[in-house]
Protein backbone atom coordinates (compact mmCIF):
# COMPACT_ATOMS: atom_id res chain seq x y z
CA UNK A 1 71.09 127.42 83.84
CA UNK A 2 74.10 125.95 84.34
CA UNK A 3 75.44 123.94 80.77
CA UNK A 4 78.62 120.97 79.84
CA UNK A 5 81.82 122.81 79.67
CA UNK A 6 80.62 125.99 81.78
CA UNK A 7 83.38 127.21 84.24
CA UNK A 8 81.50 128.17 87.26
CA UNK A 9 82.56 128.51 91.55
CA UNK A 10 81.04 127.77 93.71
CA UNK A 11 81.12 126.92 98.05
CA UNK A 12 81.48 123.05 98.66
CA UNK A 13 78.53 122.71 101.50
CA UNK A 14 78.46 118.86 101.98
CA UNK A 15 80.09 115.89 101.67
CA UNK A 16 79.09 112.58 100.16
CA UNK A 17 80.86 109.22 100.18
CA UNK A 18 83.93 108.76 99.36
CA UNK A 19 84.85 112.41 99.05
CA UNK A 20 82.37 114.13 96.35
CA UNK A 21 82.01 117.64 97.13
CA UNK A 22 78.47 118.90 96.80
CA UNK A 23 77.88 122.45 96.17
CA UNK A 24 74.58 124.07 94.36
CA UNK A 25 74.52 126.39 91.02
CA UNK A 26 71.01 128.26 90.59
CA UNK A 27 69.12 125.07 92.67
CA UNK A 28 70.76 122.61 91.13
CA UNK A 29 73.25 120.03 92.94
CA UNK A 30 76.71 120.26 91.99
CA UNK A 31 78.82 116.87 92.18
CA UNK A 32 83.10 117.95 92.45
CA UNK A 33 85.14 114.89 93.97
CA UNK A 34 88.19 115.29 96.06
CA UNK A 35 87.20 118.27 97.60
CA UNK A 36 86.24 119.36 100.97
CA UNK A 37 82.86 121.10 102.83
CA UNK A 38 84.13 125.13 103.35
CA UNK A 39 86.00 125.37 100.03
CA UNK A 40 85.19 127.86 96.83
CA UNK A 41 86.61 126.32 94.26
CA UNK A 42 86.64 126.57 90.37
CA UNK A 43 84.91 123.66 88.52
CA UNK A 44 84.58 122.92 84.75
CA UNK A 45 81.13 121.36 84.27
CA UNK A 46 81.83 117.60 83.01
CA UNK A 47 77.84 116.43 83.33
CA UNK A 48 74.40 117.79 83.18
CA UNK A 49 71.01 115.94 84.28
CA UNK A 50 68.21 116.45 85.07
CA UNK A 51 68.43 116.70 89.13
CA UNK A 52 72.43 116.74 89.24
CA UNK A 53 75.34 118.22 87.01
CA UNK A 54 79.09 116.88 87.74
CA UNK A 55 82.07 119.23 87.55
CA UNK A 56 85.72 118.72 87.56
CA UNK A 57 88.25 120.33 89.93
CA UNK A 58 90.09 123.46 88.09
CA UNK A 59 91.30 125.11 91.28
CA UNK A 60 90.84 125.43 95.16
CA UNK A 61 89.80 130.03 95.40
CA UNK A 62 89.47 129.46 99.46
CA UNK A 63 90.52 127.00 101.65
CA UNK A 64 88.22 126.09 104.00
CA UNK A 65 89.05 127.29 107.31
CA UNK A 66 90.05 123.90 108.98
CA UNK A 67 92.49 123.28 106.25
CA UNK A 68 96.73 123.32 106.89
CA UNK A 69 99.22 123.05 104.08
CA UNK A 70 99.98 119.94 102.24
CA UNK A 71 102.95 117.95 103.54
CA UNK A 72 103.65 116.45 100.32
CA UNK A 73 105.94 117.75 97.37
CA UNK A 74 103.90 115.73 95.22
CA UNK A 75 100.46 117.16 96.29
CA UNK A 76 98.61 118.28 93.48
CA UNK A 77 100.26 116.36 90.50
CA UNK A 78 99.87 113.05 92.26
CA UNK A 79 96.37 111.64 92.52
CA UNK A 80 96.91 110.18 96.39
CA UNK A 81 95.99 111.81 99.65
CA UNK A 82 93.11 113.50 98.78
CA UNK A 83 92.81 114.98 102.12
CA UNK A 84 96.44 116.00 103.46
CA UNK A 85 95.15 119.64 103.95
CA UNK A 86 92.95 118.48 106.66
CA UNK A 87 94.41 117.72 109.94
CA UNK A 88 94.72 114.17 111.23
CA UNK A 89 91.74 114.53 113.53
CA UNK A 90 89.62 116.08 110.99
CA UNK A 91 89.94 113.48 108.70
CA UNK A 92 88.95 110.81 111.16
CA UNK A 93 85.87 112.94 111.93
CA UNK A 94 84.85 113.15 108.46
CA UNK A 95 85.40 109.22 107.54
CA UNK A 96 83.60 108.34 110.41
CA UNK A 97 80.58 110.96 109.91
CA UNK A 98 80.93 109.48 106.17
CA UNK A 99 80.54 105.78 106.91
CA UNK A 100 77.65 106.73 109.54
CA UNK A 101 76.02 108.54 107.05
CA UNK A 102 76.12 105.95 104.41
CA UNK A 103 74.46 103.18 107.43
CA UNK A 104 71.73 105.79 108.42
CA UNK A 105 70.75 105.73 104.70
CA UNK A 106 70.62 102.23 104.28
CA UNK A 107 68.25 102.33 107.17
CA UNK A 108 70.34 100.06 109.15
CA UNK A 109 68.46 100.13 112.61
CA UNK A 110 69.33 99.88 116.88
CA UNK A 111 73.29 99.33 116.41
CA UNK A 112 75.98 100.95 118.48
CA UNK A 113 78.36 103.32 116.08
CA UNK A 114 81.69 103.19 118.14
CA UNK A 115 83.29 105.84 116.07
CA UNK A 116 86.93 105.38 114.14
CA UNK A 117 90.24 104.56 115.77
CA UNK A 118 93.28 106.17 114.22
CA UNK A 119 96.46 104.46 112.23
CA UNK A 120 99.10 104.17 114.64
CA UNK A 121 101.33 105.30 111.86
CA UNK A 122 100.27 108.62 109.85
CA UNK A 123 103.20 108.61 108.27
CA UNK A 124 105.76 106.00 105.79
CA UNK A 125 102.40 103.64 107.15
CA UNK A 126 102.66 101.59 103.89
CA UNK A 127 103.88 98.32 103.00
CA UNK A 128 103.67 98.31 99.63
CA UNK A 129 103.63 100.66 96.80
CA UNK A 130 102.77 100.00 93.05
CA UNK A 131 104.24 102.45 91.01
CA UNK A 132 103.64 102.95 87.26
CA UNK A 133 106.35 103.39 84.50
CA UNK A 134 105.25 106.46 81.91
CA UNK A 135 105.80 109.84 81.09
CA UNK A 136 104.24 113.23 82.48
CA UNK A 137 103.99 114.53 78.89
CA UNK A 138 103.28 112.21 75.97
CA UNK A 139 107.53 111.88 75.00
CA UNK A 140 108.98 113.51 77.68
CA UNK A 141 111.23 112.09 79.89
CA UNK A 142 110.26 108.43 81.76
CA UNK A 143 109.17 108.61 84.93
CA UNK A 144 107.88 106.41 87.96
CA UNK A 145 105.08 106.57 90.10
CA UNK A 146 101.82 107.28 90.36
CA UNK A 147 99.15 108.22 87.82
CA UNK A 148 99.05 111.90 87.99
CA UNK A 149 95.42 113.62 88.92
CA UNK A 150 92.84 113.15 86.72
CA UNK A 151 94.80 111.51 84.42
CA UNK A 152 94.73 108.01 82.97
CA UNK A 153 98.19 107.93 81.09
CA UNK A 154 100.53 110.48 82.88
CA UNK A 155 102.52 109.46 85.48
CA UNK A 156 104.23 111.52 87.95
CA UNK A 157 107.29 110.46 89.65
CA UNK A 158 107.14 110.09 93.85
CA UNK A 159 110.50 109.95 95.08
CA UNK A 160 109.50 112.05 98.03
CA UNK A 161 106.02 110.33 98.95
CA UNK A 162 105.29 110.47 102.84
CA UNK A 163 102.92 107.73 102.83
CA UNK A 164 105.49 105.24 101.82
CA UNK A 165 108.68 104.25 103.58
CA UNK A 166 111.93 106.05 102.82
CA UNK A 167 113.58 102.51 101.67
CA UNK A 168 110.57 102.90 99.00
CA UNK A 169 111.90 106.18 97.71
CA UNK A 170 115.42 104.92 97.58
CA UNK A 171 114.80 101.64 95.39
CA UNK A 172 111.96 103.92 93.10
CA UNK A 173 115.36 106.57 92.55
CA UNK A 174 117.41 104.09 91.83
CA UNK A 175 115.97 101.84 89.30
CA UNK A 176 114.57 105.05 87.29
CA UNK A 177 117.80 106.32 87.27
CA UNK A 178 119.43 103.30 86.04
CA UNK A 179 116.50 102.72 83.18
CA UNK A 180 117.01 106.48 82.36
CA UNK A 181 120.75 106.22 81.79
CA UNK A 182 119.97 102.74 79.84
CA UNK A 183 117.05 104.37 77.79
CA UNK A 184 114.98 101.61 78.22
CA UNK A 185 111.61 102.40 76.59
CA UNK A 186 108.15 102.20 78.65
CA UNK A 187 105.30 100.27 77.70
CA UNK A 188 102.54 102.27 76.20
CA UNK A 189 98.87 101.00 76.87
CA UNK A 190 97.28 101.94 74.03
CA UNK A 191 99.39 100.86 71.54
CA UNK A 192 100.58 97.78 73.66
CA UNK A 193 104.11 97.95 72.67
CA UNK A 194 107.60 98.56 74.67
CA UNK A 195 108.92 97.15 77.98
CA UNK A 196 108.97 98.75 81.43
CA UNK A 197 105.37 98.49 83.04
CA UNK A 198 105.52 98.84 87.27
CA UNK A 199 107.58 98.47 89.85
CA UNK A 200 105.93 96.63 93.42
CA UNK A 201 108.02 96.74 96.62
CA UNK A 202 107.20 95.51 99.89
CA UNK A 203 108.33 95.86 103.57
CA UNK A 204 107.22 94.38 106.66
CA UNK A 205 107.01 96.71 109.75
CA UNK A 206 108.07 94.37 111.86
CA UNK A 207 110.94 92.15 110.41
CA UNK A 208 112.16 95.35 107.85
CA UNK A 209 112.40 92.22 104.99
CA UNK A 210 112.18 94.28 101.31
CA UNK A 211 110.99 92.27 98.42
CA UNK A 212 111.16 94.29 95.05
CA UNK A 213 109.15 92.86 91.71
CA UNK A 214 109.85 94.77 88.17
CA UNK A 215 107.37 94.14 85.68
CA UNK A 216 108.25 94.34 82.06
CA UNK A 217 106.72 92.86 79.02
CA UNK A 218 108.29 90.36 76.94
CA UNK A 219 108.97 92.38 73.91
CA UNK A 220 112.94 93.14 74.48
CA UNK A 221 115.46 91.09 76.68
CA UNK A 222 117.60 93.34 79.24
CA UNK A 223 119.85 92.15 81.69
CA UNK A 224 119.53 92.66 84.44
CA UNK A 225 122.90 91.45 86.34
CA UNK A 226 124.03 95.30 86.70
CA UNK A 227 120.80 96.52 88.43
CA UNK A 228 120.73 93.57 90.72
CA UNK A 229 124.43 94.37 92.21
CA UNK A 230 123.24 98.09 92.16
CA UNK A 231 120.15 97.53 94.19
CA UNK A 232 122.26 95.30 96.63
CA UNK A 233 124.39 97.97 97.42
CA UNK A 234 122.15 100.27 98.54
CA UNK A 235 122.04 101.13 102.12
CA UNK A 236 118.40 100.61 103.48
CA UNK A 237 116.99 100.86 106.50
CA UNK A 238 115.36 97.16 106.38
CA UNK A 239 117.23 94.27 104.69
CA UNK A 240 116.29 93.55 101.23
CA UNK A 241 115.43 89.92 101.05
CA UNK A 242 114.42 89.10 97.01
CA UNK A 243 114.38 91.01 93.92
CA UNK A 244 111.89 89.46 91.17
CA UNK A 245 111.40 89.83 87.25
CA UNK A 246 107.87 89.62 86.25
CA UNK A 247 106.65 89.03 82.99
CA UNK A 248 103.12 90.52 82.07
CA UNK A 249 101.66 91.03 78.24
CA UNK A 250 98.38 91.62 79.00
CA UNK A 251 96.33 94.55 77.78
CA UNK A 252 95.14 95.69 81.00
CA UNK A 253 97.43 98.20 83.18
CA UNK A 254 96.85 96.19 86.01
CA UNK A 255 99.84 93.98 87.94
CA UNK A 256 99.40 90.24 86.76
CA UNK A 257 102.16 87.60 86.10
CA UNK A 258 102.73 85.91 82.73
CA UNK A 259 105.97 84.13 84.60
CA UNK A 260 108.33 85.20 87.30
CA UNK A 261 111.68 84.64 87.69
CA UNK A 262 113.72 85.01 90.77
CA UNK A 263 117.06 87.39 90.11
CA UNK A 264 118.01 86.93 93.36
CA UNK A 265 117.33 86.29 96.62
CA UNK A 266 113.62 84.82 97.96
CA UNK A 267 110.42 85.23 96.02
CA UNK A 268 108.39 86.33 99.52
CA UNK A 269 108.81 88.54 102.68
CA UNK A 270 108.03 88.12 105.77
CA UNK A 271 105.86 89.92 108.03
CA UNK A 272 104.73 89.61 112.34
CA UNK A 273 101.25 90.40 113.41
CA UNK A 274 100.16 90.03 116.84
CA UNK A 275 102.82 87.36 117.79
CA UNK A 276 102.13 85.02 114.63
CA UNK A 277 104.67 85.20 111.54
CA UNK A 278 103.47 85.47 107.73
CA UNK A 279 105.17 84.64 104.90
CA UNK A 280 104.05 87.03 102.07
CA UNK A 281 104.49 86.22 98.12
CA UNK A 282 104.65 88.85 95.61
CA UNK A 283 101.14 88.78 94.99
CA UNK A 284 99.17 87.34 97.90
CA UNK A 285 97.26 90.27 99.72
CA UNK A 286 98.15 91.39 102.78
CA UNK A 287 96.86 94.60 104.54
CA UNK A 288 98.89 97.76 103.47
CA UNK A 289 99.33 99.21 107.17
CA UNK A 290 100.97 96.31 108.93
CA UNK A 291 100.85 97.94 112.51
CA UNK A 292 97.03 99.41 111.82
CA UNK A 293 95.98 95.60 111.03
CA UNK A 294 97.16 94.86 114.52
CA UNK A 295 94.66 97.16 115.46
CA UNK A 296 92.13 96.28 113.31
CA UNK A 297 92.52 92.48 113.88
CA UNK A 298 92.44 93.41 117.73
CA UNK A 299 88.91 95.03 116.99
CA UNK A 300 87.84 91.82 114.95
CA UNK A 301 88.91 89.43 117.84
CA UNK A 302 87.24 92.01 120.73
CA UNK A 303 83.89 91.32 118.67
CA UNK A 304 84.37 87.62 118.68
CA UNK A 305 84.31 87.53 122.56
CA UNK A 306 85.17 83.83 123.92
CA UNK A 307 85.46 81.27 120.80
CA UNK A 308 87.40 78.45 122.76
CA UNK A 309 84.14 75.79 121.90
CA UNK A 310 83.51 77.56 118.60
CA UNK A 311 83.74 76.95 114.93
CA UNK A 312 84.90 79.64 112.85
CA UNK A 313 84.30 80.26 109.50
CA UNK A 314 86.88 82.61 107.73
CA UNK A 315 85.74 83.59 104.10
CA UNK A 316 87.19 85.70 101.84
CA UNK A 317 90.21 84.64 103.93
CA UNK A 318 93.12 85.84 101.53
CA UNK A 319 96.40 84.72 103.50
CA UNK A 320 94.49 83.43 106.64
CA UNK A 321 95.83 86.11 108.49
CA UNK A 322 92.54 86.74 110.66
CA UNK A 323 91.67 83.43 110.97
CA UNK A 324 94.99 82.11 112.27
CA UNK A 325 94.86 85.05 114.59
CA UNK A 326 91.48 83.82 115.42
CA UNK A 327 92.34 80.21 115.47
CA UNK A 328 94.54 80.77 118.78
CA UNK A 329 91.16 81.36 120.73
CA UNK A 330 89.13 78.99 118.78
CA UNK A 331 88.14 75.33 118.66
CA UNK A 332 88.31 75.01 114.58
CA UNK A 333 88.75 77.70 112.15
CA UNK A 334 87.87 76.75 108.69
CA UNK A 335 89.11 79.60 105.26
CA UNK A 336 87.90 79.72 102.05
CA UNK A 337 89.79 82.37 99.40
CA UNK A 338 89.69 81.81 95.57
CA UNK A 339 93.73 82.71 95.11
CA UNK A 340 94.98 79.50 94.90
CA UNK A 341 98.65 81.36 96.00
CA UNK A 342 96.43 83.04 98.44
CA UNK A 343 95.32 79.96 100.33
CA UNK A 344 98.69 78.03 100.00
CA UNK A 345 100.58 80.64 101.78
CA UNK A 346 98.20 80.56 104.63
CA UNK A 347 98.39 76.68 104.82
CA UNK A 348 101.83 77.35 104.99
CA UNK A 349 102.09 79.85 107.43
CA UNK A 350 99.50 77.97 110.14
CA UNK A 351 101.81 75.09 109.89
CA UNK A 352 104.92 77.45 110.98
CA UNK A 353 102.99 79.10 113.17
CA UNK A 354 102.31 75.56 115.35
CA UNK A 355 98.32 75.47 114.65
CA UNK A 356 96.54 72.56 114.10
CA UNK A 357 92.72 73.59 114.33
CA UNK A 358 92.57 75.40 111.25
CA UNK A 359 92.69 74.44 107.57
CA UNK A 360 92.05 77.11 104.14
CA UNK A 361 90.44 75.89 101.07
CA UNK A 362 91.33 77.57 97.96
CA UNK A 363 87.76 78.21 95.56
CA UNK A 364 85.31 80.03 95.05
CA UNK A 365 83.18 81.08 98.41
CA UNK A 366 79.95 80.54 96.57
CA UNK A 367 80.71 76.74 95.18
CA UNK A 368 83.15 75.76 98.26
CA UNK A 369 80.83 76.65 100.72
CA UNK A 370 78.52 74.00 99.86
CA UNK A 371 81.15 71.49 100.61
CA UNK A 372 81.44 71.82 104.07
CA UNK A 373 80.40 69.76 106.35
CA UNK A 374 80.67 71.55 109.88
CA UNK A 375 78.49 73.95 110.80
CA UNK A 376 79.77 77.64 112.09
CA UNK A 377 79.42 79.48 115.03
CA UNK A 378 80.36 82.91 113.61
CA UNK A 379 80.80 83.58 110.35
CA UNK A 380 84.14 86.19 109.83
CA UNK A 381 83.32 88.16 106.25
CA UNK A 382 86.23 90.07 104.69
CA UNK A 383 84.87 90.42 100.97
CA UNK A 384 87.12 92.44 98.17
CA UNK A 385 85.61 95.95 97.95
CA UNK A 386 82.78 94.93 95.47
CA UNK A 387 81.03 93.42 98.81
CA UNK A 388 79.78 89.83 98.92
CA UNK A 389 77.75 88.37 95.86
CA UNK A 390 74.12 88.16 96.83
CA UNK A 391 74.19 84.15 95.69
CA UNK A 392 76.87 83.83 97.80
CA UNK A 393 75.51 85.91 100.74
CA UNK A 394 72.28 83.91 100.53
CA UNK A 395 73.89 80.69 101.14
CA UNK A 396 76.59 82.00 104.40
CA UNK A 397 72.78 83.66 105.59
CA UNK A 398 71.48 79.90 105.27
CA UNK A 399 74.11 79.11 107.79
CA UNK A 400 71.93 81.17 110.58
CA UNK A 401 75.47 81.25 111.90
CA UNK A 402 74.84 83.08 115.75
CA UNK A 403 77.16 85.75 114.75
CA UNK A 404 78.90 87.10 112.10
CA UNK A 405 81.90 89.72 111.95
CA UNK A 406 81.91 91.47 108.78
CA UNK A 407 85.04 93.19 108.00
CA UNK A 408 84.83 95.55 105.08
CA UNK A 409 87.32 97.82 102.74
CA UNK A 410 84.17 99.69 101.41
CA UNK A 411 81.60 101.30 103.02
CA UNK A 412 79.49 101.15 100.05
CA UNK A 413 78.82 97.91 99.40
CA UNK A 414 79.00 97.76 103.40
CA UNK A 415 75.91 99.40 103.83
CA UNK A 416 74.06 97.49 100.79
CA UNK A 417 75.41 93.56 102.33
CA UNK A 418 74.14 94.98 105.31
CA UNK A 419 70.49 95.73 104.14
CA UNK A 420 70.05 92.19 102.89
CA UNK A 421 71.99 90.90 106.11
CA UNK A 422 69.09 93.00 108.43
CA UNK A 423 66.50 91.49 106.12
CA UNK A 424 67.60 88.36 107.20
CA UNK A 425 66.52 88.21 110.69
CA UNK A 426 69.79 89.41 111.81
CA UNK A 427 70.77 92.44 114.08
CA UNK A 428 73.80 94.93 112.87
CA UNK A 429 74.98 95.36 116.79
CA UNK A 430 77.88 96.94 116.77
CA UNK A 431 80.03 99.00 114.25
CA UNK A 432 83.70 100.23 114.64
CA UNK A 433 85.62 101.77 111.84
CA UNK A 434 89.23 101.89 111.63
CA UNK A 435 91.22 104.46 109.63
CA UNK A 436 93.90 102.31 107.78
CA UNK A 437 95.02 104.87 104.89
CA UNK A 438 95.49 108.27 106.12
CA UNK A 439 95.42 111.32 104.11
CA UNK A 440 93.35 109.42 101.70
CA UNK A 441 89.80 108.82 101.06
CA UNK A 442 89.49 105.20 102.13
CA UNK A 443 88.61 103.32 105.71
CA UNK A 444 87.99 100.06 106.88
CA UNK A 445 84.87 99.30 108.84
CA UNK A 446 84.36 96.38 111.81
CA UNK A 447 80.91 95.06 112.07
CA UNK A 448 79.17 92.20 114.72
CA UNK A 449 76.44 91.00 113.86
CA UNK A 450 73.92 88.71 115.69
CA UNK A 451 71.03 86.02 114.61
CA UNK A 452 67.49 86.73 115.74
CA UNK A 453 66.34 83.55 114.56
CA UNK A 454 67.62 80.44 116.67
CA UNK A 455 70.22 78.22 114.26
CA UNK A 456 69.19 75.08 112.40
CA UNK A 457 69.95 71.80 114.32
């Protein structure tokens, strides 16, 4: 019987959502994420219960046959691309068998799976990065990137990352050189003291506009003229457009603004999908893989068929992006996003983008929704990852809308929205997923669905 702390192998057999492993020890089911069906691999047992025991990774023994070697320098240390040992094809086989899996189990019933449609771009497909200021051994030498494997406060540097564009690696390189030579010290989250915290750059596909944001603490002025004129002279392969200062003392190692300044330059980028221009702020969302959004917004308007005598609701609309793009072949689009910045931006951008029929409302989905007046046609859903909240849900269901696009980030909560949804009286007709992060456990998933019950007058 297998006990915490044994160090066992054992042959990965099956996969579960998003990438756990499952193997079996004497009977018992063995739970080991980021690994792959085919694979023995070493695992230090982490968990025991009763009809389960966890185990963490030690080592890969075997590869499983279908595996290649990693592309990455940083594979291993870095805790991105899960999957780069797979080939491109086998990855979109196993999202896709994933996502179907996950819909089966929720007993989601009569709907057409149209499979997954691969990124464009496999490659540099990102157009942003957050990187994390830290160390890879507690008082060793800062470094810049990503949070190494398994580990909450090491960071490994990425100066070679595939994933992310080659301007990306240049800017990282040089600003942890220049804080190296300077011996500015790193904020460390747990005793909540020092400066340098991330580092977010951005660049559109289209236009090749960079913005860069540093965020530091308040606990130490540093100025900041020298790195400025450095990071202007690089030679990039886009234009760099705005370089920002953010101020952030919260507790939490997550990217939030206190203030920001402007150092020079603009305090947004901006970016082209499917004809229509977007300007982007530091911190308004905006789909990492600018030229696999085409595709996925493509998918979204494909599912919405003829609209030109149709209101659209867009919640959970962010920067509007999908409902401006869905505004050009409707009669009224109406957005709802609680990011105030969020819902300004895409005010803004409608207006430069010449359309009149649509208008974004900055609140909460739940309370706004109640202050409309119009009634919708189709309903487009793209919730954060947690899904929609089931007070909210209840009230877009009231809508008995005659169809509804659902557009989600997460399977998961995918499957359970949908549950409720079919409950509702409506039909799950048609799903399509779309493979927007290669190399990496995540996918987005396209979903029409259709009212059985006619629509209140």
């Amino acid at each position: 019987m297998i006990k915490k702390r044994d160090i066992v192998e054992a042959r990965i057999e099956d996969l579960e959502f998003p990438s756990k492993g499952i193997a079996y020890i004497d009977g018992k089911k063995l739970v080991v994420k980021n690994t792959v069906p085919g694979q023995l691999v070493r695992v230090n047992i982490s968990k025991v219960k009763e009809d389960y025991a966890e185990g963490k990774l030690m080592e890969v023994v075997e590869r499983a046959t279908e595996e290649i070697q990693s592309f990455c320098a940083h594979f291993g240390s870095c805790g991105g691309c899960a999957h780069q040992t797979l080939p491109y094809a086998a990855q979109l086989k196993m999202k896709a068998g994933l996502v179907h899996k996950l819909l089966e189990e929720a007993k989601i019933e009569n709907y057409e799976f149209l499979g997954i449609e691969g990124s464009p771009e496999v490659f540099a497909y990102r157009n942003k990065m957050e990187y994390s200021f830290g160390d890879e051994e507690k008082g060793g030498e800062i470094t810049l990137g990503m949070h190494k494997k398994g580990k909450f406060h090491d960071v490994v540097t990425v100066d070679r990352c595939r994933i992310a564009d080659e301007d990306f690696n240049l800017i990282l390189r040089t600003i942890l050189n220049y804080f190296r030579e300077k011996k500015v010290p790193l904020y460390n989250n747990k005793t909540h003291l020092g400066y340098l915290r991330h580092l977010v750059v951005r660049k559109a596909k289209k236009t090749g506009e960079i913005l860069i944001n540093l965020v530091t603490s308040t606990q130490q002025q540093v100025d900041m003229t020298e790195l400025v004129k450095l990071l202007r002279d690089q030679v990039y392969d886009g234009k760099l457009v705005g370089f920002l200062h953010t101020f952030n003392d919260g507790i939490s190692d997550v990217v939030v603004s206190d203030r920001t300044d402007i150092l020079w330059g603009q305090d947004y980028f901006t970016e082209e999908i499917l004809g229509l221009r977007f300007k982007i702020s530091a911190f308004s969302f905006f789909q990492t893989n600018s030229i696999g959004a085409e595709k996925l917004y493509s998918m979204v308007m494909d599912f919405m068929g003829d609209a030109a005598n149709k209101i659209v609701f867009d919640l959970y609309c962010g920067t509007g992006t999908i409902g401006q793009i869905a505004a050009k072949k409707a009669k009224k689009v109406i957005g709802i996003d609680i990011v105030e910045e969020a819902v300004a931006a895409a005010n803004e951008n409608a207006r430069q983008n010449g359309l009149n029929n649509c208008e974004f409302i900055a609140g909460d989905v739940l309370e706004k929704i109640d202050e409309l007046r119009e009634k919708p046609d189709i309903i487009i859903l793209d919730p954060p990852r947690v899904g929609i909240h089931p007070k909210a849900l209840k009230k877009i269901l009231d809508y008995r809308a005659s169809e509804m696009i659902y557009v989600s980030c997460n399977p998961k909560s995918l499957a359970e929205n949908l549950k409720d949804i079919q409950q509702a009286g409506y039909r799950v007709k048609k799903v399509k997923c779309m493979d927007m992060f290669p190399h990496t456990v995540h996918t987005e998933c396209v979903c029409l669905l259709t009212s059985k019950i006619k629509a209140f007058e």
